[in-house]
Every structure is written in structure tokens, then in C-alpha cells.
Protein backbone atom coordinates (compact mmCIF):
# COMPACT_ATOMS: atom_id res chain seq x y z
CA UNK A 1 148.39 20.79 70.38
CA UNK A 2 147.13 20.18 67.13
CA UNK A 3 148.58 23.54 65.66
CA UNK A 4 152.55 21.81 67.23
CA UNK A 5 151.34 18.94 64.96
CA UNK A 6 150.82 20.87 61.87
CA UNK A 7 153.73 23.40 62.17
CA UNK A 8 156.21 20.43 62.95
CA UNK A 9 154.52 18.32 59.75
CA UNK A 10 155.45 21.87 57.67
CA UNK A 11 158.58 22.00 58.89
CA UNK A 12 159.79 18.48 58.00
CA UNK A 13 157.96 18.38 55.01
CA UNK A 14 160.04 22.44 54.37
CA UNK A 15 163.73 20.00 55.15
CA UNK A 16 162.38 17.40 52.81
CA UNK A 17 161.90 19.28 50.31
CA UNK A 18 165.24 21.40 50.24
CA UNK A 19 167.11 18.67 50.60
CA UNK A 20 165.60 16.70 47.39
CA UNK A 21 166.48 20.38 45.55
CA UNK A 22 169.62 20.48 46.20
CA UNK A 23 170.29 16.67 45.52
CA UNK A 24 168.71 17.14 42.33
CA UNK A 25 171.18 20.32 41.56
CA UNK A 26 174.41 18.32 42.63
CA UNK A 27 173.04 15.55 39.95
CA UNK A 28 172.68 18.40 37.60
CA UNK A 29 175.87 19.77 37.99
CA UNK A 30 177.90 16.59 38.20
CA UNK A 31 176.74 15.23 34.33
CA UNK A 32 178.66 15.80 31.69
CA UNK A 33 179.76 20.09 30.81
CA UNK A 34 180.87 21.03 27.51
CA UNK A 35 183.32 24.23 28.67
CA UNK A 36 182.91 27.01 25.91
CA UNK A 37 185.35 29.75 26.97
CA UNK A 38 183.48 32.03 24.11
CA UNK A 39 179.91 31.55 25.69
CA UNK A 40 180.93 33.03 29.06
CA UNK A 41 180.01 36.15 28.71
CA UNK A 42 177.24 38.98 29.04
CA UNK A 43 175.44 38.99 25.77
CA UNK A 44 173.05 41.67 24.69
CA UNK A 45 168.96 40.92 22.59
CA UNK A 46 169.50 42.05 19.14
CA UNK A 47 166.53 40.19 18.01
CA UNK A 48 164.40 37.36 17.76
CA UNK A 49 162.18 36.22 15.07
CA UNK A 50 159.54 33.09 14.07
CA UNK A 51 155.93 32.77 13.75
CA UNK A 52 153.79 30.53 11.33
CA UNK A 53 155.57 32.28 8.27
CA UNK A 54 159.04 33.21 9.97
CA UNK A 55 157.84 36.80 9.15
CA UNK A 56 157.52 38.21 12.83
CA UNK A 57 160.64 39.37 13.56
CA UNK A 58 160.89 41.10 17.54
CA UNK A 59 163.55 43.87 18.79
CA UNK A 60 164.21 45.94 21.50
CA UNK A 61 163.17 48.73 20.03
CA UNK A 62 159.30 47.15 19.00
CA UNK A 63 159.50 45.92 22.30
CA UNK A 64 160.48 48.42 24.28
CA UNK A 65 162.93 47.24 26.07
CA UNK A 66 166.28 45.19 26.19
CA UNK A 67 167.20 42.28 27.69
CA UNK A 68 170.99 40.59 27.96
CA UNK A 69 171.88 37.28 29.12
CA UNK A 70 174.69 35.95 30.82
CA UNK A 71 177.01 32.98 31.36
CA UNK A 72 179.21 32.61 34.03
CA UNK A 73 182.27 30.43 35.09
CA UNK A 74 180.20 29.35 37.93
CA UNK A 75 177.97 28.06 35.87
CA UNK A 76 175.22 30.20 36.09
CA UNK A 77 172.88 31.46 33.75
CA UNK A 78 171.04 34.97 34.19
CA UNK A 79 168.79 36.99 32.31
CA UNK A 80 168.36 41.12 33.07
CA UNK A 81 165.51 42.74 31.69
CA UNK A 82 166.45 46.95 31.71
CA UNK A 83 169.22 45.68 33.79
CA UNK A 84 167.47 44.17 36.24
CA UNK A 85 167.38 40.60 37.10
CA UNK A 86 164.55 38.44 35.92
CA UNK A 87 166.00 34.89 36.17
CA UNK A 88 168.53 33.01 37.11
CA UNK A 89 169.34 29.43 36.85
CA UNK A 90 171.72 26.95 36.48
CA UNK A 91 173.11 25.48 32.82
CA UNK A 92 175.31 22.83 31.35
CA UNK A 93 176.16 21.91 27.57
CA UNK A 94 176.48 18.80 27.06
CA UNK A 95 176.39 18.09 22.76
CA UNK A 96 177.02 18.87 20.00
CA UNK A 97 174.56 17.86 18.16
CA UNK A 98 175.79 18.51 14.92
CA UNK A 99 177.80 20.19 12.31
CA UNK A 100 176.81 22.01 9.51
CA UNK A 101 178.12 24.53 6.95
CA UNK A 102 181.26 25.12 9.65
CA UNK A 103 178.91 25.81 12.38
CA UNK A 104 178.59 23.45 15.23
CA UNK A 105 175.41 23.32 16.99
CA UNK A 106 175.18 22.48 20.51
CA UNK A 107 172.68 21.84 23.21
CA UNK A 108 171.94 23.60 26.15
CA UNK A 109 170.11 22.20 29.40
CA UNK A 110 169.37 24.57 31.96
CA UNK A 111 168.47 23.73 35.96
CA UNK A 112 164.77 24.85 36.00
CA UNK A 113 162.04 26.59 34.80
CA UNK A 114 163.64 26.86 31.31
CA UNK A 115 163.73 24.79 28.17
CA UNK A 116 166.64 23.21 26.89
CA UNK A 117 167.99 25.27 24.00
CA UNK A 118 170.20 24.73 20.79
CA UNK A 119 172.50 27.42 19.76
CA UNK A 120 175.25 28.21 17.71
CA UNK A 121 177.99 30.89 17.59
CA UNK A 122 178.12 33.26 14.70
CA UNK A 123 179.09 36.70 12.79
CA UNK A 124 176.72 38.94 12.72
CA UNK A 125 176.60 42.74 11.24
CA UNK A 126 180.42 42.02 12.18
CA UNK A 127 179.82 41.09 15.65
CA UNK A 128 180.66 38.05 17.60
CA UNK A 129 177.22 36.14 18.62
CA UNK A 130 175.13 33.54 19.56
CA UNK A 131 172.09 32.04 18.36
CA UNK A 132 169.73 30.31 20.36
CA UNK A 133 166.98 28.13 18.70
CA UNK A 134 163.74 27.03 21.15
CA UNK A 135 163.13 23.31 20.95
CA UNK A 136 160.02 21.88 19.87
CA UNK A 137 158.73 25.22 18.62
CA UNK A 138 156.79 25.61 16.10
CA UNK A 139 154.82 28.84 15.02
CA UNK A 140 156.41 30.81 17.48
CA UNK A 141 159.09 33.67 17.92
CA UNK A 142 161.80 30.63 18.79
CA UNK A 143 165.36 32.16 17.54
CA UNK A 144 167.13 34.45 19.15
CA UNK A 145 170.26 36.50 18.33
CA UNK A 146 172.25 37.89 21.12
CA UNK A 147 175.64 39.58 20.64
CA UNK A 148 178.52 40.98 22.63
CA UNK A 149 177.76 43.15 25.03
């Protein structure tokens, strides 16, 4: 009898608990979206870079591997490593938090398990990208460039 008792407690507590998720997701998903047509997109890991100095600088190559993210109309954010998918999550951008030197820079929140992010959208070796900056990072690889895939 007392086993009834414990698989009926994990049970409810198994409902509870879904249903809290998904009420927080609809919350999520109901604030405030910037739309960015040019974000939506599969972009591939050109490189990231940081450390103490800013002299660490990380690529596919020195890594050994590549990694491309993606945004979709449906709002979801994914993340492949070799192609395969390592995360997946959903985002919303909600700022911009400010403009400088022609480049707006904008905020990006993301469902779970992932720091917001800043990021802007640039030109680089003549392709179309985006930057994303870690928050609240300091001495550590915390911008990454990601272009067109």
C-alpha cells in the first residue's frame, strides 16, 4: 500500500511540475519580441575570442570541430555541434540596448539553461554576421562571431 502512496505522490508531483513549465514558457513567450527578419537563419562558428588579455582567440579548426546556430520563425533557438543537435531552447529579443558607431546592439533572452546574450549584426571578411557578446563575462572567451551559413 505504501508503494500506491509513493507512486501516486510521484505522479502528482510529475503533473505539477509540467504544468508550472509550461506556464512559465507561455509567460516567456507572451513578453515583448523584437522580430529581426535577418537573425532567422542558420549561422555557422567562425570564431570566438576573450580571456584576461583578449589574446585567446578559439576556431573550429583549434577546436576541432564546428558548431552553427540557428533561429527560427517559431521561435526557437538551436545549436548543432558536427551537425548534430546539442541544444535547443526557446528565445526572444526584446532591446535594443543601444546604438553605437551605426550598429545597434540588442539583447537576447533565451528560455533556459542559457544566458542572456547581446549581439549585433555586422560585415565580416565580406560576409553577413552576427556577434554575440556573453554578459557579465569577464576573463573569458565571451564573443562570438557567427556568419551565414
Amino acid at each position: 500500500m505504501r508503494y500506491l502512496y509513493f507512486l501516486l505522490l510521484i505522479f502528482s508531483m510529475t503533473i505539477i511540475s509540467c504544468d508550472k513549465e509550461d506556464q512559465e514558457l507561455e509567460e516567456f513567450l507572451l513578453k515583448e519580441n523584437l522580430i529581426l527578419d535577418n537573425l532567422l537563419d542558420e549561422w555557422e562558428w567562425e570564431l570566438s575570442n576573450g580571456g584576461f588579455s583578449g589574446s585567446v582567440t578559439l576556431t573550429p579548426d583549434t577546436e576541432g570541430y564546428n558548431k552553427t546556430i540557428s533561429f527560427d520563425t517559431d521561435r526557437l533557438y538551436r545549436e548543432y555541434i558536427n551537425s548534430e543537435l546539442s541544444f535547443e531552447t526557446y528565445f526572444r529579443i526584446d532591446t535594443v540596448v543601444s546604438k553605437m558607431h551605426d550598429y545597434e546592439l540588442y539583447t537576447i533572452h533565451f528560455f533556459n539553461d542559457k544566458a542572456k546574450q547581446n549581439f549585433v549584426f555586422d560585415s565580416i571578411n565580406h560576409k553577413s554576421s552576427v556577434v554575440l557578446y556573453e554578459n557579465d563575462c569577464r576573463d573569458c572567451i565571451g564573443t562570438h562571431v557567427y556568419s551565414i551559413k
